[in-house]
N, C-alpha and C. Protein backbone atom coordinates (compact mmCIF):
# COMPACT_ATOMS: atom_id res chain seq x y z
N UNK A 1 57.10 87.87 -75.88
CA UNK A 1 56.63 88.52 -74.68
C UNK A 1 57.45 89.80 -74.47
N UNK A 2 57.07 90.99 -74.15
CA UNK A 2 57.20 91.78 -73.70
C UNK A 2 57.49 92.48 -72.17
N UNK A 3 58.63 92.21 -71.44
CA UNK A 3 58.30 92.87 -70.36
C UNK A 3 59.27 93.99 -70.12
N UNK A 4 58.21 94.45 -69.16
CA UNK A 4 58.70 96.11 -68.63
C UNK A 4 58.74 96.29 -67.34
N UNK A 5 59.38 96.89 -66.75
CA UNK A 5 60.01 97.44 -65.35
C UNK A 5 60.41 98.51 -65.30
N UNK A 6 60.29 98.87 -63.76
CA UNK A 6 60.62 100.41 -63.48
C UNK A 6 60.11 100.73 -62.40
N UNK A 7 60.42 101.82 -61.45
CA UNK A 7 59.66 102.28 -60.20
C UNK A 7 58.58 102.14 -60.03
N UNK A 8 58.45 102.28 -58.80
CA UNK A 8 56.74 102.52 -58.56
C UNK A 8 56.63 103.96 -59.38
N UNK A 9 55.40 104.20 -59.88
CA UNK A 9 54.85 105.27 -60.05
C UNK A 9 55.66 106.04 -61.10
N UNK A 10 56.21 105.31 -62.15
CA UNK A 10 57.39 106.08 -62.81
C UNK A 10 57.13 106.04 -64.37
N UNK A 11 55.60 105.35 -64.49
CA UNK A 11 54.70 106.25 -66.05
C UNK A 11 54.70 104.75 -66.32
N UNK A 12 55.00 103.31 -66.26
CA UNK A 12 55.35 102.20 -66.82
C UNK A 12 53.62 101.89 -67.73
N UNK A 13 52.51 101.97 -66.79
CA UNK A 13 51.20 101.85 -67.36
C UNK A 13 51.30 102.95 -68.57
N UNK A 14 51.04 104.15 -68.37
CA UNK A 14 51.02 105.20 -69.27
C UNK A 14 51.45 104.69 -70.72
N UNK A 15 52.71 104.09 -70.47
CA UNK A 15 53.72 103.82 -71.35
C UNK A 15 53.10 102.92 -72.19
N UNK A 16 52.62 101.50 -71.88
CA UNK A 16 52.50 100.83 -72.33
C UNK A 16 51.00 101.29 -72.92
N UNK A 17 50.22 101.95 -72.49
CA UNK A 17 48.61 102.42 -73.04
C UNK A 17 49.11 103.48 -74.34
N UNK A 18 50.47 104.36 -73.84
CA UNK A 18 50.53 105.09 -75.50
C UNK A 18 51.01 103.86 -76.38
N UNK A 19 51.55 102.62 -76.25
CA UNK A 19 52.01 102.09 -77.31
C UNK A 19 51.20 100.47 -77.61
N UNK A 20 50.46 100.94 -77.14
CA UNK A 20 49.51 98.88 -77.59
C UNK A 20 48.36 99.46 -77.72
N UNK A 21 47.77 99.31 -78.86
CA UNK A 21 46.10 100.07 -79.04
C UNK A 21 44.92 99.44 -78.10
N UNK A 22 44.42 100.27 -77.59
CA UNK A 22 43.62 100.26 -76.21
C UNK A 22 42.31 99.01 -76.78
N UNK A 23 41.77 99.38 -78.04
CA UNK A 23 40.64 99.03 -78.06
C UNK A 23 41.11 97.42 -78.55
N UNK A 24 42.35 96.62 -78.73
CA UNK A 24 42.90 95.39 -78.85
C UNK A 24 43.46 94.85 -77.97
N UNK A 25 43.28 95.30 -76.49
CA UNK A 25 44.21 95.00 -75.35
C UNK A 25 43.12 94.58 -74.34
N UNK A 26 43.32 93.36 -73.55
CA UNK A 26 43.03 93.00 -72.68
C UNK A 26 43.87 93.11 -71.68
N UNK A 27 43.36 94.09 -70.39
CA UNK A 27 44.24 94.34 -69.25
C UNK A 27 44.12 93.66 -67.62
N UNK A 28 44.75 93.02 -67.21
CA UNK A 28 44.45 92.21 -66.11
C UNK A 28 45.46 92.70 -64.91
N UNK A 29 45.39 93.05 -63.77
CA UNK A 29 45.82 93.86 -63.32
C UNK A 29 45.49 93.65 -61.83
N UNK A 30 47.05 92.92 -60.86
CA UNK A 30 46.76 92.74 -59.58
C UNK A 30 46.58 93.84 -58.89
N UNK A 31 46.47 94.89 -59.33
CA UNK A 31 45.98 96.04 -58.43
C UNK A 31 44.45 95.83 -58.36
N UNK A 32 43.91 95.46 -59.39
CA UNK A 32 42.70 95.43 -59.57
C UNK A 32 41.90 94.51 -58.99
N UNK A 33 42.87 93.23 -58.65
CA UNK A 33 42.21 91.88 -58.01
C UNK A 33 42.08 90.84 -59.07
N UNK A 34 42.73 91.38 -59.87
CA UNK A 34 42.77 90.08 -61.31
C UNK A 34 43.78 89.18 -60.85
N UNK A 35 43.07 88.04 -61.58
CA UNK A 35 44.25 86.69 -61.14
C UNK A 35 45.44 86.55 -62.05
N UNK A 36 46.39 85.61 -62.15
CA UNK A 36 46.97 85.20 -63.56
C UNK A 36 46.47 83.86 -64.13
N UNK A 37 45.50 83.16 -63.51
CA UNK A 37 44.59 81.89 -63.84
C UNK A 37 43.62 81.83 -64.75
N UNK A 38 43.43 83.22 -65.27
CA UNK A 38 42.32 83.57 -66.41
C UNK A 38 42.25 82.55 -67.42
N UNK A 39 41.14 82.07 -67.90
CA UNK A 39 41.63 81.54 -69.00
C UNK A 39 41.85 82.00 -70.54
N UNK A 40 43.48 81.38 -71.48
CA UNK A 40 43.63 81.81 -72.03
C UNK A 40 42.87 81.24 -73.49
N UNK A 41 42.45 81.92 -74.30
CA UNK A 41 41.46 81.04 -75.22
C UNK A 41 41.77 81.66 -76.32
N UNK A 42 40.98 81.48 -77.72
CA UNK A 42 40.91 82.02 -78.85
C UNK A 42 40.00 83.62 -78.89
N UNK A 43 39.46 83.51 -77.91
CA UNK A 43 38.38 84.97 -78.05
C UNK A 43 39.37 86.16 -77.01
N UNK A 44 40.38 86.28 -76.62
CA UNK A 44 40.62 87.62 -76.46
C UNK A 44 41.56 87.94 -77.20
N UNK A 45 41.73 89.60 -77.20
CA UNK A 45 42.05 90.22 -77.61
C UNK A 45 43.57 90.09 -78.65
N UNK A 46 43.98 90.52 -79.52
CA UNK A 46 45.21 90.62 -79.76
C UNK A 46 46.72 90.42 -78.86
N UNK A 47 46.62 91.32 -77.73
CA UNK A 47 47.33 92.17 -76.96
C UNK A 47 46.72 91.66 -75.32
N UNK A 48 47.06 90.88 -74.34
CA UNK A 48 46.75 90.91 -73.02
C UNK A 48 48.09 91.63 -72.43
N UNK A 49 47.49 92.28 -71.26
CA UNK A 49 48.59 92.95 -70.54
C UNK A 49 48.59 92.79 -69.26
N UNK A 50 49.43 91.77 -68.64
CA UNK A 50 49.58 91.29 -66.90
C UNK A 50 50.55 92.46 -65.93
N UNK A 51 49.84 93.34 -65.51
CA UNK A 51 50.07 93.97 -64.62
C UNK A 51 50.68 93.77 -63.53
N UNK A 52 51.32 94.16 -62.48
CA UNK A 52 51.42 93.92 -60.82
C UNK A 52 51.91 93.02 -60.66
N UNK A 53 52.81 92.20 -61.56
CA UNK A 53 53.45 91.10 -61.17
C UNK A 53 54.28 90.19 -59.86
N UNK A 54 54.69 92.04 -59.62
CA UNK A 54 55.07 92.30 -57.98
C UNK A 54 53.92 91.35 -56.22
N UNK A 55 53.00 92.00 -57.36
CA UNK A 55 51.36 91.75 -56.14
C UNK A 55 51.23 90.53 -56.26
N UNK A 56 51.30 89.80 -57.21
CA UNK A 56 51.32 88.38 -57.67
C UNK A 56 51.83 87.55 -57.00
N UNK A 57 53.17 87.83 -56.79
CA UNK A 57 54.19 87.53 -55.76
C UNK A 57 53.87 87.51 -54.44
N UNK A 58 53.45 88.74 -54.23
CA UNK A 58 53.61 88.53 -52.44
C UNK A 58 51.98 87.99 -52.15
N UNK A 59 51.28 88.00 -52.98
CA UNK A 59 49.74 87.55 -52.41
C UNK A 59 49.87 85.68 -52.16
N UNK A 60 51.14 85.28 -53.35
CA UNK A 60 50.91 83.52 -53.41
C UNK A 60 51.87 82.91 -52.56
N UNK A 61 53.07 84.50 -52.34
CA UNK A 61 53.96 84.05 -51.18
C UNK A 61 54.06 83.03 -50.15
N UNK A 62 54.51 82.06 -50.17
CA UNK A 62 54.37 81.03 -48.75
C UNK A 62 55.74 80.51 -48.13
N UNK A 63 56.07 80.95 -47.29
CA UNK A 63 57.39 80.78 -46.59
C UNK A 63 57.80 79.50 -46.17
N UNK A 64 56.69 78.39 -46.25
CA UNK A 64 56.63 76.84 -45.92
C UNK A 64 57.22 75.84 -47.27
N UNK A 65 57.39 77.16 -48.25
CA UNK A 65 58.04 76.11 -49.31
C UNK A 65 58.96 76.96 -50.06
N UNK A 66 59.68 75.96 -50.50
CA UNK A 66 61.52 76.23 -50.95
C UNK A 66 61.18 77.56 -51.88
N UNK A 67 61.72 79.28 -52.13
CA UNK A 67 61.73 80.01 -53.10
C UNK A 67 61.84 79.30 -54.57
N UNK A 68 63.11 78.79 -55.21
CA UNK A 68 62.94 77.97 -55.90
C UNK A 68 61.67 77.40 -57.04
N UNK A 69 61.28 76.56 -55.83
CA UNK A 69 59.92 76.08 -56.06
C UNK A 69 58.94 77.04 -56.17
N UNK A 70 58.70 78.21 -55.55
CA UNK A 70 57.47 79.11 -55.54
C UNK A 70 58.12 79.63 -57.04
N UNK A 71 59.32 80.30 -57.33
CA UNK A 71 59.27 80.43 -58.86
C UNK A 71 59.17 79.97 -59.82
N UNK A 72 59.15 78.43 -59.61
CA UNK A 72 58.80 77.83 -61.05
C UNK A 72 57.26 77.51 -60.93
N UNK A 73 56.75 77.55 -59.81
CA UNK A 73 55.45 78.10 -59.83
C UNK A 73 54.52 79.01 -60.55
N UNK A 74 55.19 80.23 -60.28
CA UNK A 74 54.82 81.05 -61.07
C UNK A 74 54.69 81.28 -62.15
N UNK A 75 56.17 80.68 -62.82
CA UNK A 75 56.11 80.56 -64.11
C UNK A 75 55.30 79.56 -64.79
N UNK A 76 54.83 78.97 -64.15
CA UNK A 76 53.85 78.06 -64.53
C UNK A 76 53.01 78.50 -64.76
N UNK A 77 52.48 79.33 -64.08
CA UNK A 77 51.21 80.10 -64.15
C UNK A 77 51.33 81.09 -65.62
N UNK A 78 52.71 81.68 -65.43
CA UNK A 78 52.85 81.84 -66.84
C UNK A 78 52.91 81.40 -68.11
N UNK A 79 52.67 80.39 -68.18
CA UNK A 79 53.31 79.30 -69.26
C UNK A 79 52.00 79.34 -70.16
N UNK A 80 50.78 79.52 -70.05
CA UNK A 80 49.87 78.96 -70.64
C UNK A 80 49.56 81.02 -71.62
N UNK A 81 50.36 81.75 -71.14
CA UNK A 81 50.03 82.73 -71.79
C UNK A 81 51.06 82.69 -72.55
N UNK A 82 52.18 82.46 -72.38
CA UNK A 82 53.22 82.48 -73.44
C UNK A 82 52.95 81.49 -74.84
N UNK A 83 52.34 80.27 -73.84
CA UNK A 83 51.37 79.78 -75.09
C UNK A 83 50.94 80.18 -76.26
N UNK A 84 49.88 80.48 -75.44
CA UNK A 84 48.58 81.63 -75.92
C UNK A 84 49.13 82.15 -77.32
N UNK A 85 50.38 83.47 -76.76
CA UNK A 85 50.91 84.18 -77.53
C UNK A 85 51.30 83.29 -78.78
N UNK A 86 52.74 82.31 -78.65
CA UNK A 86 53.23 81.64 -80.16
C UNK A 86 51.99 81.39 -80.42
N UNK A 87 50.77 80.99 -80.11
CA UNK A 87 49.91 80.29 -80.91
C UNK A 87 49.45 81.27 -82.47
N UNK A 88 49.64 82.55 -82.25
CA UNK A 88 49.62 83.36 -83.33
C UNK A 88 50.32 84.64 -83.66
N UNK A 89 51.06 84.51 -84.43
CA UNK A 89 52.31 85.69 -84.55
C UNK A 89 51.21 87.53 -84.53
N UNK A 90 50.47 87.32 -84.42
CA UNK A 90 49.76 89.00 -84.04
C UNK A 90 49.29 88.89 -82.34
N UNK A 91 49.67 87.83 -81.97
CA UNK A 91 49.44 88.12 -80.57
C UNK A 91 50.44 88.77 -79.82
N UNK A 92 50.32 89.94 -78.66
CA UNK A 92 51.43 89.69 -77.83
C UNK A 92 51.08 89.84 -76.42
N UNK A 93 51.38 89.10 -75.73
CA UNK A 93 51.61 89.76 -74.16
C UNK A 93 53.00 90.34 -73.86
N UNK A 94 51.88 91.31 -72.88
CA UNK A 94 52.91 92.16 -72.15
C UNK A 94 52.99 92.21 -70.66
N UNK A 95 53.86 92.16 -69.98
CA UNK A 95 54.16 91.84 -68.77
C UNK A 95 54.53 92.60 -67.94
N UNK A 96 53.91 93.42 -66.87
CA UNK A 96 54.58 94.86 -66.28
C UNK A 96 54.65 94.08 -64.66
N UNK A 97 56.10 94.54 -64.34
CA UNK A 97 56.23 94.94 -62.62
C UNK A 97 57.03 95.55 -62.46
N UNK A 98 56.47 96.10 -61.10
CA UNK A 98 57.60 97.07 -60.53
C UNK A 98 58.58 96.87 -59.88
N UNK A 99 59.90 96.98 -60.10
CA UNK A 99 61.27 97.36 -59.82
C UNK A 99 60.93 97.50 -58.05
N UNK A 100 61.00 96.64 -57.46
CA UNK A 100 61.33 96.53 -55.96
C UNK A 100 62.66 96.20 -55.38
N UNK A 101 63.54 96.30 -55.79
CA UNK A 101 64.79 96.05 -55.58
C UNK A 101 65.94 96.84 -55.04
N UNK A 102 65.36 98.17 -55.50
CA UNK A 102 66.38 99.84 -54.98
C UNK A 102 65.90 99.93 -53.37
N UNK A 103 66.77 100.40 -53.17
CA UNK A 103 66.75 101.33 -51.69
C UNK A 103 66.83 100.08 -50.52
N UNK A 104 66.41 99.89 -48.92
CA UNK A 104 67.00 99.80 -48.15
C UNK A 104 66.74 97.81 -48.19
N UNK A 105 67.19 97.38 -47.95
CA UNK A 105 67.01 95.90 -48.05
C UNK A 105 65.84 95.84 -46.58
N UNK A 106 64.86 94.83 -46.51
CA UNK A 106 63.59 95.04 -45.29
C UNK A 106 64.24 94.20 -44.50
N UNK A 107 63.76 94.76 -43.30
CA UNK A 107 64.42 93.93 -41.89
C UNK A 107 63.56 92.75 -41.61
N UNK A 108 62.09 92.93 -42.46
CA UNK A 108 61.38 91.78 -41.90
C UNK A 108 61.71 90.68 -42.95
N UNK A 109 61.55 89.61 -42.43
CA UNK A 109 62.26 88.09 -43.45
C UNK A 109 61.36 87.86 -44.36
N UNK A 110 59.96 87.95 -43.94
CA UNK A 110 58.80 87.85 -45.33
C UNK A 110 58.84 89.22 -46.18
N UNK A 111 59.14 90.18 -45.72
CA UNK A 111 59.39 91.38 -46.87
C UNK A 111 60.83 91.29 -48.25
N UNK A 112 62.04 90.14 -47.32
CA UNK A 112 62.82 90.45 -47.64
C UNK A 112 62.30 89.08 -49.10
N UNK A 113 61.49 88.13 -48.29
CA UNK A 113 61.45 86.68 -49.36
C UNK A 113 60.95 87.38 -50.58
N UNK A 114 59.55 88.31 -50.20
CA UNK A 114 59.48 88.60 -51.11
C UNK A 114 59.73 89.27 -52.24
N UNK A 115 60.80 89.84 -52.06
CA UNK A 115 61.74 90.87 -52.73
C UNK A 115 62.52 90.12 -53.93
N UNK A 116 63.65 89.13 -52.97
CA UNK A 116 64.43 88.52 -53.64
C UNK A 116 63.24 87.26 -54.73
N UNK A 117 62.14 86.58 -54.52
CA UNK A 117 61.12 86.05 -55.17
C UNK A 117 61.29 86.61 -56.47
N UNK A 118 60.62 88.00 -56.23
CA UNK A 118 60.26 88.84 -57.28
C UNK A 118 61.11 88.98 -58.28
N UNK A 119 62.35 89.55 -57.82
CA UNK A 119 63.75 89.74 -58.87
C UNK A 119 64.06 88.62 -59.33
N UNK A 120 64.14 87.23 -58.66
CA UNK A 120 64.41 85.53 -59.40
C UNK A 120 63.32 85.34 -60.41
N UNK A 121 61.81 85.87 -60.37
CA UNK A 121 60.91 85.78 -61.33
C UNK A 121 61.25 86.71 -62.49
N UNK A 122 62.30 87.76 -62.01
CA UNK A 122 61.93 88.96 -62.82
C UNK A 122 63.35 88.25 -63.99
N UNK A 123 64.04 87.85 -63.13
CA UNK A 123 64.98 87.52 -64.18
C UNK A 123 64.94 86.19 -64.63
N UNK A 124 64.03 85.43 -64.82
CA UNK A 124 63.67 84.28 -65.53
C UNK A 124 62.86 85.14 -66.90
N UNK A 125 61.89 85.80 -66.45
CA UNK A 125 60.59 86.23 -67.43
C UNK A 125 62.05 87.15 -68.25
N UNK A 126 62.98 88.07 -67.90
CA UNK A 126 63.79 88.48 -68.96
C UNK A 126 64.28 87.55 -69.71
N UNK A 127 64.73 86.55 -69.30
CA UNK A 127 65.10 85.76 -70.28
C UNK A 127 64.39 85.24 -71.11
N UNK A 128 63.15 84.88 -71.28
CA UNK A 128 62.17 84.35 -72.01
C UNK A 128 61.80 85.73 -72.54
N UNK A 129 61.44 86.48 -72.52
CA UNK A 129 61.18 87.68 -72.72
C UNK A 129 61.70 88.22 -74.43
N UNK A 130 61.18 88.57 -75.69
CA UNK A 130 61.64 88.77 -76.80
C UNK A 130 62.36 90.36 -76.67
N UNK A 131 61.53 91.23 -75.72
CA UNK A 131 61.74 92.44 -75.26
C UNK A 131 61.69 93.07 -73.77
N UNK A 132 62.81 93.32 -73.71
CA UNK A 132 62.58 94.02 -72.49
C UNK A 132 62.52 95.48 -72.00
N UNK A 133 62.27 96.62 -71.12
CA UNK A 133 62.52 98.04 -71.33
C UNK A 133 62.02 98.37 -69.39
N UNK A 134 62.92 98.87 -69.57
CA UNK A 134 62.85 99.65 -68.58
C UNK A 134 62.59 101.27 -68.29
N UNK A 135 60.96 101.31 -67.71
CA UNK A 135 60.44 102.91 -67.88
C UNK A 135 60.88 103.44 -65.97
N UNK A 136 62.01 105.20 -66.03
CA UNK A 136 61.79 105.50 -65.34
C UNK A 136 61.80 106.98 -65.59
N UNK A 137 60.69 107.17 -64.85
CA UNK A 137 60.10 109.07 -64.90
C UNK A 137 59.76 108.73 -66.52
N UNK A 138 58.93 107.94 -67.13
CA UNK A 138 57.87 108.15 -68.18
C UNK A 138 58.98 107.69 -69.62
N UNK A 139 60.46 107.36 -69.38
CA UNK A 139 61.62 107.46 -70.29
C UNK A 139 62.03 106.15 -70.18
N UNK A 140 61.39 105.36 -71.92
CA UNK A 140 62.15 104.03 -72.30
C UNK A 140 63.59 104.05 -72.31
N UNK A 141 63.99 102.77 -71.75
CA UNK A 141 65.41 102.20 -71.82
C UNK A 141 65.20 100.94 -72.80
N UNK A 142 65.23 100.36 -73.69
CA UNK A 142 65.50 98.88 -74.19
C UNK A 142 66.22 98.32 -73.56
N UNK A 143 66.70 97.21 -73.15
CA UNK A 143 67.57 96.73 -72.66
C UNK A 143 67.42 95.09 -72.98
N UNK A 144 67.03 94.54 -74.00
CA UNK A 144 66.77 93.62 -74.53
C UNK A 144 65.88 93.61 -76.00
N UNK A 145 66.34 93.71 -76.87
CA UNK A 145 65.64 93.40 -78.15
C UNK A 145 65.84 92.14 -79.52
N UNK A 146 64.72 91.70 -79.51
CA UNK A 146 65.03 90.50 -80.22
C UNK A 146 64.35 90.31 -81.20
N UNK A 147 63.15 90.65 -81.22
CA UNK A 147 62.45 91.04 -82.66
C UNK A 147 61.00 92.23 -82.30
N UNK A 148 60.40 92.40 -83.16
CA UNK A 148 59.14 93.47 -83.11
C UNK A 148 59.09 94.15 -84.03
């Protein structure tokens, strides 16, 4: 798995469209209203790419149950693509969210859950993660490499 991070608005899509061939990529994308429940099967593409991971977060957000628990949630939800992927060494997913973590910490308590959520997801999926990179202003960082 592949994931990437970086500002809002700081080229991370761009990035990943110059380097995964368009016409082998399946793109799913909580901006768009895509779920992460898709199912994963033998008929797509080479290459899926989960977008908005951020949006993911705060849409399933529920303050009635332990953080904790809402992240291994998630990763659950992830689990069946990581699947997916070992199931054949030309597969890969790629995993994009945005870096919500800089600047002022939120005064409201559900802005703040979902913040700290995000970064506990973000640093589980690095660890599982074969690659990691961080795009800001359109400029790769590696910051994890393990094979490719």
């Amino acid at each position: 798995m592949h994931f990437i991070t970086g500002g809002a608005f700081n080229g991370k899509r761009k990035w990943v469209k110059n380097h995964y061939a368009q016409e082998h990529c399946l793109w799913l994308s909580a901006y768009d209203g895509n779920t992460l429940k898709k199912q994963c099967n033998e008929a797509l593409p080479e290459v899926v790419v989960l977008e908005g991971l951020e949006e993911w977060v705060n849409i399933q957000i529920d303050p009635a149950i332990l953080p904790d628990k809402q992240c291994r949630e998630m990763m659950q939800e992830i689990e069946p693509w990581l699947a997916w992927e070992k199931a054949d060494s030309r597969r890969r997913l790629v995993i994009i969210g945005t870096d919500i973590s800089k600047g002022i910490v939120p005064a409201n308590k559900e802005e703040r859950m979902w913040r700290d959520m995000t970064g506990w997801l973000y640093q589980r999926l690095a660890a599982k993660a074969e690659r990691v990179d961080l795009i800001w202003y359109g400029i790769e960082q590696t910051i994890k490499r393990e094979r490719f």
